[in-house]
PDB file of N, CA and C in Angstrom:
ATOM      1  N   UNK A   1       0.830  -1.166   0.000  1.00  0.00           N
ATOM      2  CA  UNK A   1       0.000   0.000   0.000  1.00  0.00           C
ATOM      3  C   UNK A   1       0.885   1.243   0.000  1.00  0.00           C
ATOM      4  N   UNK A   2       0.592   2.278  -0.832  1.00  0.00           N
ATOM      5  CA  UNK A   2       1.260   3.878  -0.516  1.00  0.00           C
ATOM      6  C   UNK A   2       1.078   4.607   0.162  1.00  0.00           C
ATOM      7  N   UNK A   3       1.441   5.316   0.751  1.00  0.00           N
ATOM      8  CA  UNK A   3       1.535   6.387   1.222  1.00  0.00           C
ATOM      9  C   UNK A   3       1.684   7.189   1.050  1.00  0.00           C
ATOM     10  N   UNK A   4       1.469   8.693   1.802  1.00  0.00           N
ATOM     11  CA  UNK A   4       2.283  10.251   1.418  1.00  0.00           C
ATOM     12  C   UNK A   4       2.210  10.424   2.766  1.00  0.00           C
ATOM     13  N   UNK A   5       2.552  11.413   2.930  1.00  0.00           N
ATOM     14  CA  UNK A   5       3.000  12.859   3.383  1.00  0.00           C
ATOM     15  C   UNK A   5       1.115  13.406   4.150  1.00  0.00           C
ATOM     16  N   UNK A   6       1.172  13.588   5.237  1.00  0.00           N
ATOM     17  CA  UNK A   6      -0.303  14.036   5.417  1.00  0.00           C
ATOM     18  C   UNK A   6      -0.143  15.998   5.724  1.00  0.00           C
ATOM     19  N   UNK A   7      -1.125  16.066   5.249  1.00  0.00           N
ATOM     20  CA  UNK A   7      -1.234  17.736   4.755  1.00  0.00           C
ATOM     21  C   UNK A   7      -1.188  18.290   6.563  1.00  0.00           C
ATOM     22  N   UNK A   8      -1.330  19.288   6.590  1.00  0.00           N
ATOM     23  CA  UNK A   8      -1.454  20.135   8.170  1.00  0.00           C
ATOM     24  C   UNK A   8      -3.148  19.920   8.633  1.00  0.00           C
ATOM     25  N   UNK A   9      -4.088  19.948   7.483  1.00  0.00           N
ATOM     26  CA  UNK A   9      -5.460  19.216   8.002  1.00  0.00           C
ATOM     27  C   UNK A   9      -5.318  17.912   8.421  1.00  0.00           C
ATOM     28  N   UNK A  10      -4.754  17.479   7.595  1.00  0.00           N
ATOM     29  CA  UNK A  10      -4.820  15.734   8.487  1.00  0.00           C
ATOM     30  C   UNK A  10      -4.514  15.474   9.540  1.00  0.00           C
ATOM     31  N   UNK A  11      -3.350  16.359   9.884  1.00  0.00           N
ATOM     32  CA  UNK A  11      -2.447  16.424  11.453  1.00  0.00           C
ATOM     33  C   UNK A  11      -3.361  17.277  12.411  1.00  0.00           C
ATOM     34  N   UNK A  12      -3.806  17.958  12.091  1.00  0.00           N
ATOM     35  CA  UNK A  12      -4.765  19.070  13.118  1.00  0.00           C
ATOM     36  C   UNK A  12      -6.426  17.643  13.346  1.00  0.00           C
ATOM     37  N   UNK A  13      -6.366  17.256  12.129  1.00  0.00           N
ATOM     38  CA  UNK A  13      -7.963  16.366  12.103  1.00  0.00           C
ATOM     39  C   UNK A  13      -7.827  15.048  12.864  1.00  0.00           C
ATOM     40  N   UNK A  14      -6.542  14.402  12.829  1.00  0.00           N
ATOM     41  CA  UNK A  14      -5.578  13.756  13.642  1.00  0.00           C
ATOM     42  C   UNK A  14      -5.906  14.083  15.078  1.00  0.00           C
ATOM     43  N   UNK A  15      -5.329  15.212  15.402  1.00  0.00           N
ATOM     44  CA  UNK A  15      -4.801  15.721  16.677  1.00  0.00           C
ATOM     45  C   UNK A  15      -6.190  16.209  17.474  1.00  0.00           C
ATOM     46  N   UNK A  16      -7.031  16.422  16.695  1.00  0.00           N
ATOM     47  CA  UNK A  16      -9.005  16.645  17.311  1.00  0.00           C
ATOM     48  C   UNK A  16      -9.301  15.148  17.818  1.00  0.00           C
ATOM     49  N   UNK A  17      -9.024  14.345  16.984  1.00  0.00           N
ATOM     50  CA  UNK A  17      -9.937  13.355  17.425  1.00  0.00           C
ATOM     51  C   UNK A  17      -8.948  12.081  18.268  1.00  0.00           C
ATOM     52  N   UNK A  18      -7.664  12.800  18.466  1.00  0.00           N
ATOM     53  CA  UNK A  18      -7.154  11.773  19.611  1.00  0.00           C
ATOM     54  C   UNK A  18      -7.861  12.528  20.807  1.00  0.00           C
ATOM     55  N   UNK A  19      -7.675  14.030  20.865  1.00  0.00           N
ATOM     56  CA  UNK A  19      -7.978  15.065  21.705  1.00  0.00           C
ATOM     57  C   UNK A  19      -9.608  14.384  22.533  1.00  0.00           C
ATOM     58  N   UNK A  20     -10.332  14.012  21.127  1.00  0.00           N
ATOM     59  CA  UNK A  20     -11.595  13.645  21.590  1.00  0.00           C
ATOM     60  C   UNK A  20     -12.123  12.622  22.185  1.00  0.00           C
ATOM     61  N   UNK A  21     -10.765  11.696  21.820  1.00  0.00           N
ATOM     62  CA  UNK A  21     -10.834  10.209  22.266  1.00  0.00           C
ATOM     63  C   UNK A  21     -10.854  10.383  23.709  1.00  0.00           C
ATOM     64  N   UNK A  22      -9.292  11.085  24.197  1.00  0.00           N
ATOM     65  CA  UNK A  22      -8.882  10.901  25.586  1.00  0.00           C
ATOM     66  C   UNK A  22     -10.209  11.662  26.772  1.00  0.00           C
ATOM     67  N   UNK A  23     -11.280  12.559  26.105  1.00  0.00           N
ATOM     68  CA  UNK A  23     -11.652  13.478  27.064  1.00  0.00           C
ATOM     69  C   UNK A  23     -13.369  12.705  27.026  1.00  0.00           C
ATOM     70  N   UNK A  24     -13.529  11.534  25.852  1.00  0.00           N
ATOM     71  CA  UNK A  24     -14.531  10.459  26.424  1.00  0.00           C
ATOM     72  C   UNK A  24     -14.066   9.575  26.742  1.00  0.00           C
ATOM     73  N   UNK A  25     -12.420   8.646  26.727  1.00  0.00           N
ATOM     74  CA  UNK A  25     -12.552   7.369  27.721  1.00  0.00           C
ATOM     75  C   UNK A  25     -11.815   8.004  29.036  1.00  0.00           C
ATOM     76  N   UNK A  26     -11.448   9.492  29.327  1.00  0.00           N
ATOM     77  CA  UNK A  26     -10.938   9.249  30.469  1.00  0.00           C
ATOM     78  C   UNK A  26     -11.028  10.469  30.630  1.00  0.00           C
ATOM     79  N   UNK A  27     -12.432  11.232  30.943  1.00  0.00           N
ATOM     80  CA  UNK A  27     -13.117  12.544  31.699  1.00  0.00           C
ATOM     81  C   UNK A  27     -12.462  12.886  32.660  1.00  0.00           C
ATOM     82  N   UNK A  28     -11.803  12.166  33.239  1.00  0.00           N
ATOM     83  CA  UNK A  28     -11.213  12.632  34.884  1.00  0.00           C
ATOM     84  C   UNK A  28     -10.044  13.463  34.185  1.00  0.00           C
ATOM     85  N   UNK A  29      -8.986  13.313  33.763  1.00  0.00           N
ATOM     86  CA  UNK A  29      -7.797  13.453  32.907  1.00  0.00           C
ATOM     87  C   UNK A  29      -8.332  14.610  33.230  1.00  0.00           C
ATOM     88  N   UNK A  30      -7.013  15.515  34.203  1.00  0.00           N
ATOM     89  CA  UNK A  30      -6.784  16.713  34.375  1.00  0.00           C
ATOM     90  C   UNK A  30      -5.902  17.525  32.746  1.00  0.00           C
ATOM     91  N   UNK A  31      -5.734  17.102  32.203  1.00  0.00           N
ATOM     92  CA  UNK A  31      -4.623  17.424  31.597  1.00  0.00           C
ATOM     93  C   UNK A  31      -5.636  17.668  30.085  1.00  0.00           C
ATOM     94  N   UNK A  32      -6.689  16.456  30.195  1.00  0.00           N
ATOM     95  CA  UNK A  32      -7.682  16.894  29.231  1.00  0.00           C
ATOM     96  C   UNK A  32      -8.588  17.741  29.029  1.00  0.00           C
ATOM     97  N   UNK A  33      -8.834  17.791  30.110  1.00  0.00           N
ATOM     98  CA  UNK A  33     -10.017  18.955  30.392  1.00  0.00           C
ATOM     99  C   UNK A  33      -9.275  20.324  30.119  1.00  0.00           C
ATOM    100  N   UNK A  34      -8.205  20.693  30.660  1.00  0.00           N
ATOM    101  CA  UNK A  34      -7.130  21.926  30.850  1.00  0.00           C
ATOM    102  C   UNK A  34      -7.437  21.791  29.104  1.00  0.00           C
ATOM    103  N   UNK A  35      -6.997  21.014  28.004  1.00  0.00           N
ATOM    104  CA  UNK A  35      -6.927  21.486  26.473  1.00  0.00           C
ATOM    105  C   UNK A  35      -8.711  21.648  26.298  1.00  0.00           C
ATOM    106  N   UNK A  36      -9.428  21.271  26.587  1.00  0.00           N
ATOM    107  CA  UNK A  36     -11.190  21.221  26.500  1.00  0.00           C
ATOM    108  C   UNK A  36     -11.272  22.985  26.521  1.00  0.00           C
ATOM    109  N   UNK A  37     -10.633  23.442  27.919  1.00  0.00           N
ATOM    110  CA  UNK A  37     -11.359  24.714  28.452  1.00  0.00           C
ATOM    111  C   UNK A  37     -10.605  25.771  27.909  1.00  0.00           C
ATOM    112  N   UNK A  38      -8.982  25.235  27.443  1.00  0.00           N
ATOM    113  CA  UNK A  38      -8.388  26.047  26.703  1.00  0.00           C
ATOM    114  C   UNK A  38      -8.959  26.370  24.819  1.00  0.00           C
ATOM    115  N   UNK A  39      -9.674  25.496  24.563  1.00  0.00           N
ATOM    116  CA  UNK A  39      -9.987  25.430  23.328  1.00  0.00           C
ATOM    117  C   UNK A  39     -11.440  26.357  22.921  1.00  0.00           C
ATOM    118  N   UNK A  40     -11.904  25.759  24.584  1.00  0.00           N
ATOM    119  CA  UNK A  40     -13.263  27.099  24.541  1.00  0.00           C
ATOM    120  C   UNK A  40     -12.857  28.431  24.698  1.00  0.00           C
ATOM    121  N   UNK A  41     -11.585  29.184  25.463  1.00  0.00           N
ATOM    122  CA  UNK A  41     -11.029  30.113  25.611  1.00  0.00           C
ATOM    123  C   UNK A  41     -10.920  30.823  24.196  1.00  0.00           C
ATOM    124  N   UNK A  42     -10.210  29.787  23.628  1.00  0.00           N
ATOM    125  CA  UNK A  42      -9.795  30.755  22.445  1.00  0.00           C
ATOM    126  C   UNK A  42     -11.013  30.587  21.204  1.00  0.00           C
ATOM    127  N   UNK A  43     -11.854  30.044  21.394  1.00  0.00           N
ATOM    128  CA  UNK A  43     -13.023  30.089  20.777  1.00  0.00           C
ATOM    129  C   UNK A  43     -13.793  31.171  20.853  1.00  0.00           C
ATOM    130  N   UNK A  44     -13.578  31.922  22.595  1.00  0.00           N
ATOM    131  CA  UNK A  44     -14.269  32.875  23.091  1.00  0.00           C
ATOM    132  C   UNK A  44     -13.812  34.266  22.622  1.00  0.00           C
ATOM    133  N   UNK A  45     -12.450  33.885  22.481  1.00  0.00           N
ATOM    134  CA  UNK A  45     -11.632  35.128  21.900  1.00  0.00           C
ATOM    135  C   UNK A  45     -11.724  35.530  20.800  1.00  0.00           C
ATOM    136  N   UNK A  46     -12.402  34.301  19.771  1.00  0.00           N
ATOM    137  CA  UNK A  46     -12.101  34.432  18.577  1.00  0.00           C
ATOM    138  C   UNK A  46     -13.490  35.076  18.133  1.00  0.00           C
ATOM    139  N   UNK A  47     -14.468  35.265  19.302  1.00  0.00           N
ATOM    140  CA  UNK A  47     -16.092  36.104  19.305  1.00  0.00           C
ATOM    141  C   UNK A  47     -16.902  34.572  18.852  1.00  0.00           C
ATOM    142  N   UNK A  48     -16.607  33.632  19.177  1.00  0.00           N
ATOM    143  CA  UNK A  48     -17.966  32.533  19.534  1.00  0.00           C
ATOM    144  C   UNK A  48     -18.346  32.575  20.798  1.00  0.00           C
ATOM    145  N   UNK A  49     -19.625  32.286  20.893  1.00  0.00           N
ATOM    146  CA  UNK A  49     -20.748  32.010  21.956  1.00  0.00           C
ATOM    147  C   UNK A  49     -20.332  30.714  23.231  1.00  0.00           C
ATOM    148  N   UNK A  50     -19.474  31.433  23.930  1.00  0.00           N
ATOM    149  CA  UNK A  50     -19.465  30.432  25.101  1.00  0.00           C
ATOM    150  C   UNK A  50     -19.867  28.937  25.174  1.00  0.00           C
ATOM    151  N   UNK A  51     -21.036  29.726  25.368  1.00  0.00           N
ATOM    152  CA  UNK A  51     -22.458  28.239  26.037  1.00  0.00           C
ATOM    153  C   UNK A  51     -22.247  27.339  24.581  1.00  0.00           C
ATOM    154  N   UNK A  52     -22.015  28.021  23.504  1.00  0.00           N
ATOM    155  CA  UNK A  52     -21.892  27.428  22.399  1.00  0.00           C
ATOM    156  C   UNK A  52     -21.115  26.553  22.124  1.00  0.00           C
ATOM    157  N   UNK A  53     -20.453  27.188  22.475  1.00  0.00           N
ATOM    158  CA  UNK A  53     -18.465  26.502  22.122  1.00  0.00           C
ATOM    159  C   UNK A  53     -18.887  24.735  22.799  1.00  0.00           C
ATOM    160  N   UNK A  54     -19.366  24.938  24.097  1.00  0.00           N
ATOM    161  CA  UNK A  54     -19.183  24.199  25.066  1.00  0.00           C
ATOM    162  C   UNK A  54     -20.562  22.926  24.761  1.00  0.00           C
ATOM    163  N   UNK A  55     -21.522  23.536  24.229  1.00  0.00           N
ATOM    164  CA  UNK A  55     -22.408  22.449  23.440  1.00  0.00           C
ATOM    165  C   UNK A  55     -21.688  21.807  22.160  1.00  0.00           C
ATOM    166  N   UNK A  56     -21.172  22.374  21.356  1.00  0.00           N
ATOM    167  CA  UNK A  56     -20.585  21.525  20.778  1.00  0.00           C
ATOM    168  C   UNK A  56     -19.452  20.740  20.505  1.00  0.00           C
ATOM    169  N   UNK A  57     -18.663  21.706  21.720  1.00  0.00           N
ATOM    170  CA  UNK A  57     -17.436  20.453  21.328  1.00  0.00           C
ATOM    171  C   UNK A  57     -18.025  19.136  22.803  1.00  0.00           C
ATOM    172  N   UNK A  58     -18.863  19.042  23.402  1.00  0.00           N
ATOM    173  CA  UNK A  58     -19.641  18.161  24.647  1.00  0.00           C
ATOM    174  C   UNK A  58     -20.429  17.013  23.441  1.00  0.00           C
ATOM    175  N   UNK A  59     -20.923  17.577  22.168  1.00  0.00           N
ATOM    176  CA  UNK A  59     -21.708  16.680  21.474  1.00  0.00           C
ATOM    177  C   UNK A  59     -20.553  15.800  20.625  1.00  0.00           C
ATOM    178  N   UNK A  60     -19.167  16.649  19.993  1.00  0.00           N
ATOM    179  CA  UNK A  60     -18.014  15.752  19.346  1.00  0.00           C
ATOM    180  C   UNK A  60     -18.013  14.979  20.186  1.00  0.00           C
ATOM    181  N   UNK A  61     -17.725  15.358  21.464  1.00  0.00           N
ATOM    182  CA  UNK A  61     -17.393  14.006  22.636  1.00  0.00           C
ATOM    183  C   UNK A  61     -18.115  12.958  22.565  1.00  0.00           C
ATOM    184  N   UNK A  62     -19.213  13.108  22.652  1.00  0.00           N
ATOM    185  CA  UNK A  62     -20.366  12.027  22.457  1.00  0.00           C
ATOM    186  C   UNK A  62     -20.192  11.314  21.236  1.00  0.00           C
ATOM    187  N   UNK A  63     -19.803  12.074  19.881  1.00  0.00           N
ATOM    188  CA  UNK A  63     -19.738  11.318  18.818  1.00  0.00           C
ATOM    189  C   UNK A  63     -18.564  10.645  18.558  1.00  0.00           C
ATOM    190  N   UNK A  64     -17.192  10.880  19.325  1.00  0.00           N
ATOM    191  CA  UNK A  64     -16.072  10.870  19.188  1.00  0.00           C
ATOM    192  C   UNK A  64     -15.575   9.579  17.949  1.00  0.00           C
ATOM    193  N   UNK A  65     -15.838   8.380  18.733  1.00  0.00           N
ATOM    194  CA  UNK A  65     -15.390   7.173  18.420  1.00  0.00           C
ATOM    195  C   UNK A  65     -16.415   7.159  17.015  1.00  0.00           C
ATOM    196  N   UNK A  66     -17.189   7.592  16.754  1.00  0.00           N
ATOM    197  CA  UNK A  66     -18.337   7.176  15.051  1.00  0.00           C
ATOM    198  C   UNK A  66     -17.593   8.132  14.321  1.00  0.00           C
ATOM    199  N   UNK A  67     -17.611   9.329  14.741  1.00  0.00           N
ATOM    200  CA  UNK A  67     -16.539  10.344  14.013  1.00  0.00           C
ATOM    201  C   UNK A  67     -15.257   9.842  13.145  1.00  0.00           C
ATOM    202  N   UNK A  68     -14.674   9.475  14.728  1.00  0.00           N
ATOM    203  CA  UNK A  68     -13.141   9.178  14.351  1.00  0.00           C
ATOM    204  C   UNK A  68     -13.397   7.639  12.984  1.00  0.00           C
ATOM    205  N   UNK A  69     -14.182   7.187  13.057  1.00  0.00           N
ATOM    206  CA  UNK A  69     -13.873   5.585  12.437  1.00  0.00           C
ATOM    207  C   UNK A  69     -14.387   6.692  10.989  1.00  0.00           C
ATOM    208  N   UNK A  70     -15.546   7.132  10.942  1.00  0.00           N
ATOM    209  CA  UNK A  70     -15.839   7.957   9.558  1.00  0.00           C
ATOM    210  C   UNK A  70     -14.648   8.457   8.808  1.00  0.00           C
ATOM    211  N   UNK A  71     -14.221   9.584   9.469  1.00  0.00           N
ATOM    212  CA  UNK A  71     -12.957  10.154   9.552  1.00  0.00           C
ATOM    213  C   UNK A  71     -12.085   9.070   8.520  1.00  0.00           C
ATOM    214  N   UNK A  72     -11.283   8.105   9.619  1.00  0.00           N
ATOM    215  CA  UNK A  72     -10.221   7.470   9.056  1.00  0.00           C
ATOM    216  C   UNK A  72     -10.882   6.388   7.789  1.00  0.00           C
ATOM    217  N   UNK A  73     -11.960   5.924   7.900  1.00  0.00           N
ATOM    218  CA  UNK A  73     -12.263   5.119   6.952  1.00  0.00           C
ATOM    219  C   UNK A  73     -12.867   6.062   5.567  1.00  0.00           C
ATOM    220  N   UNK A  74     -12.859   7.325   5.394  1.00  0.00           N
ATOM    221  CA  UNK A  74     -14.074   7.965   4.269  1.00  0.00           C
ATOM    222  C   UNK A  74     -12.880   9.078   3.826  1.00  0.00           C
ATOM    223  N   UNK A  75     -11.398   8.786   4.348  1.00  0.00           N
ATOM    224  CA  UNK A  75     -10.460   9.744   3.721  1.00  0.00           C
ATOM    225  C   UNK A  75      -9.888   9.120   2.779  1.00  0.00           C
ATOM    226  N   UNK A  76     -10.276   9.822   1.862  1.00  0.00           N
ATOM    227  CA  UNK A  76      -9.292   9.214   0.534  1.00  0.00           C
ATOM    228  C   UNK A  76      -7.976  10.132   0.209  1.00  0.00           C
ATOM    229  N   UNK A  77      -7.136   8.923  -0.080  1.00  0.00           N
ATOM    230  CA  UNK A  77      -5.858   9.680   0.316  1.00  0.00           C
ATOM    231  C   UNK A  77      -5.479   9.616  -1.426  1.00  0.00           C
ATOM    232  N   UNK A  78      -4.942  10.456  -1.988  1.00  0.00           N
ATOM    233  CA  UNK A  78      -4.732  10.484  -3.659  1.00  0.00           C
ATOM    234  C   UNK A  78      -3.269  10.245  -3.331  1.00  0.00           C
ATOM    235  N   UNK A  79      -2.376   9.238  -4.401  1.00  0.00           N
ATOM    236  CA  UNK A  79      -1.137   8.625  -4.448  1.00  0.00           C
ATOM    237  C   UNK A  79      -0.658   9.014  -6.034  1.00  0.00           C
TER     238      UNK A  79
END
């Protein structure tokens, strides 16, 4: 099978949904929550709706694991 090189979306789309993994199998994870509330921060900064921010990245969580399998299985990678 080939490979490439994954673009800075793949690594950021990557880096969401490990993000999302760790903060539904292991809620306690101080260290997760700290990137959760930092992510609503700068969401807040960036002029989104708080309460907002916080409904939806609470619903990714919920979807995390259907996401992530979509995600890795529905990317077509061009070689």
């Amino acid at each position: 099978m080939e490979t490439g090189t994954p673009k800075r979306d793949d690594v950021g789309r990557a880096a969401l949904h490990a993000m999302l993994r760790v903060l539904r199998q292991h809620p306690d994870f101080k260290e997760g929550q700290s990137l959760r509330l930092y992510t609503i921060r700068l969401l807040r900064t960036a002029l989104f709706n708080e309460a907002e921010a916080e409904r939806v990245i609470g619903d990714m969580i919920v979807r995390a694991d259907h996401d992530r399998e979509e995600w890795i299985y529905g990317r077509k990678f061009q070689v």
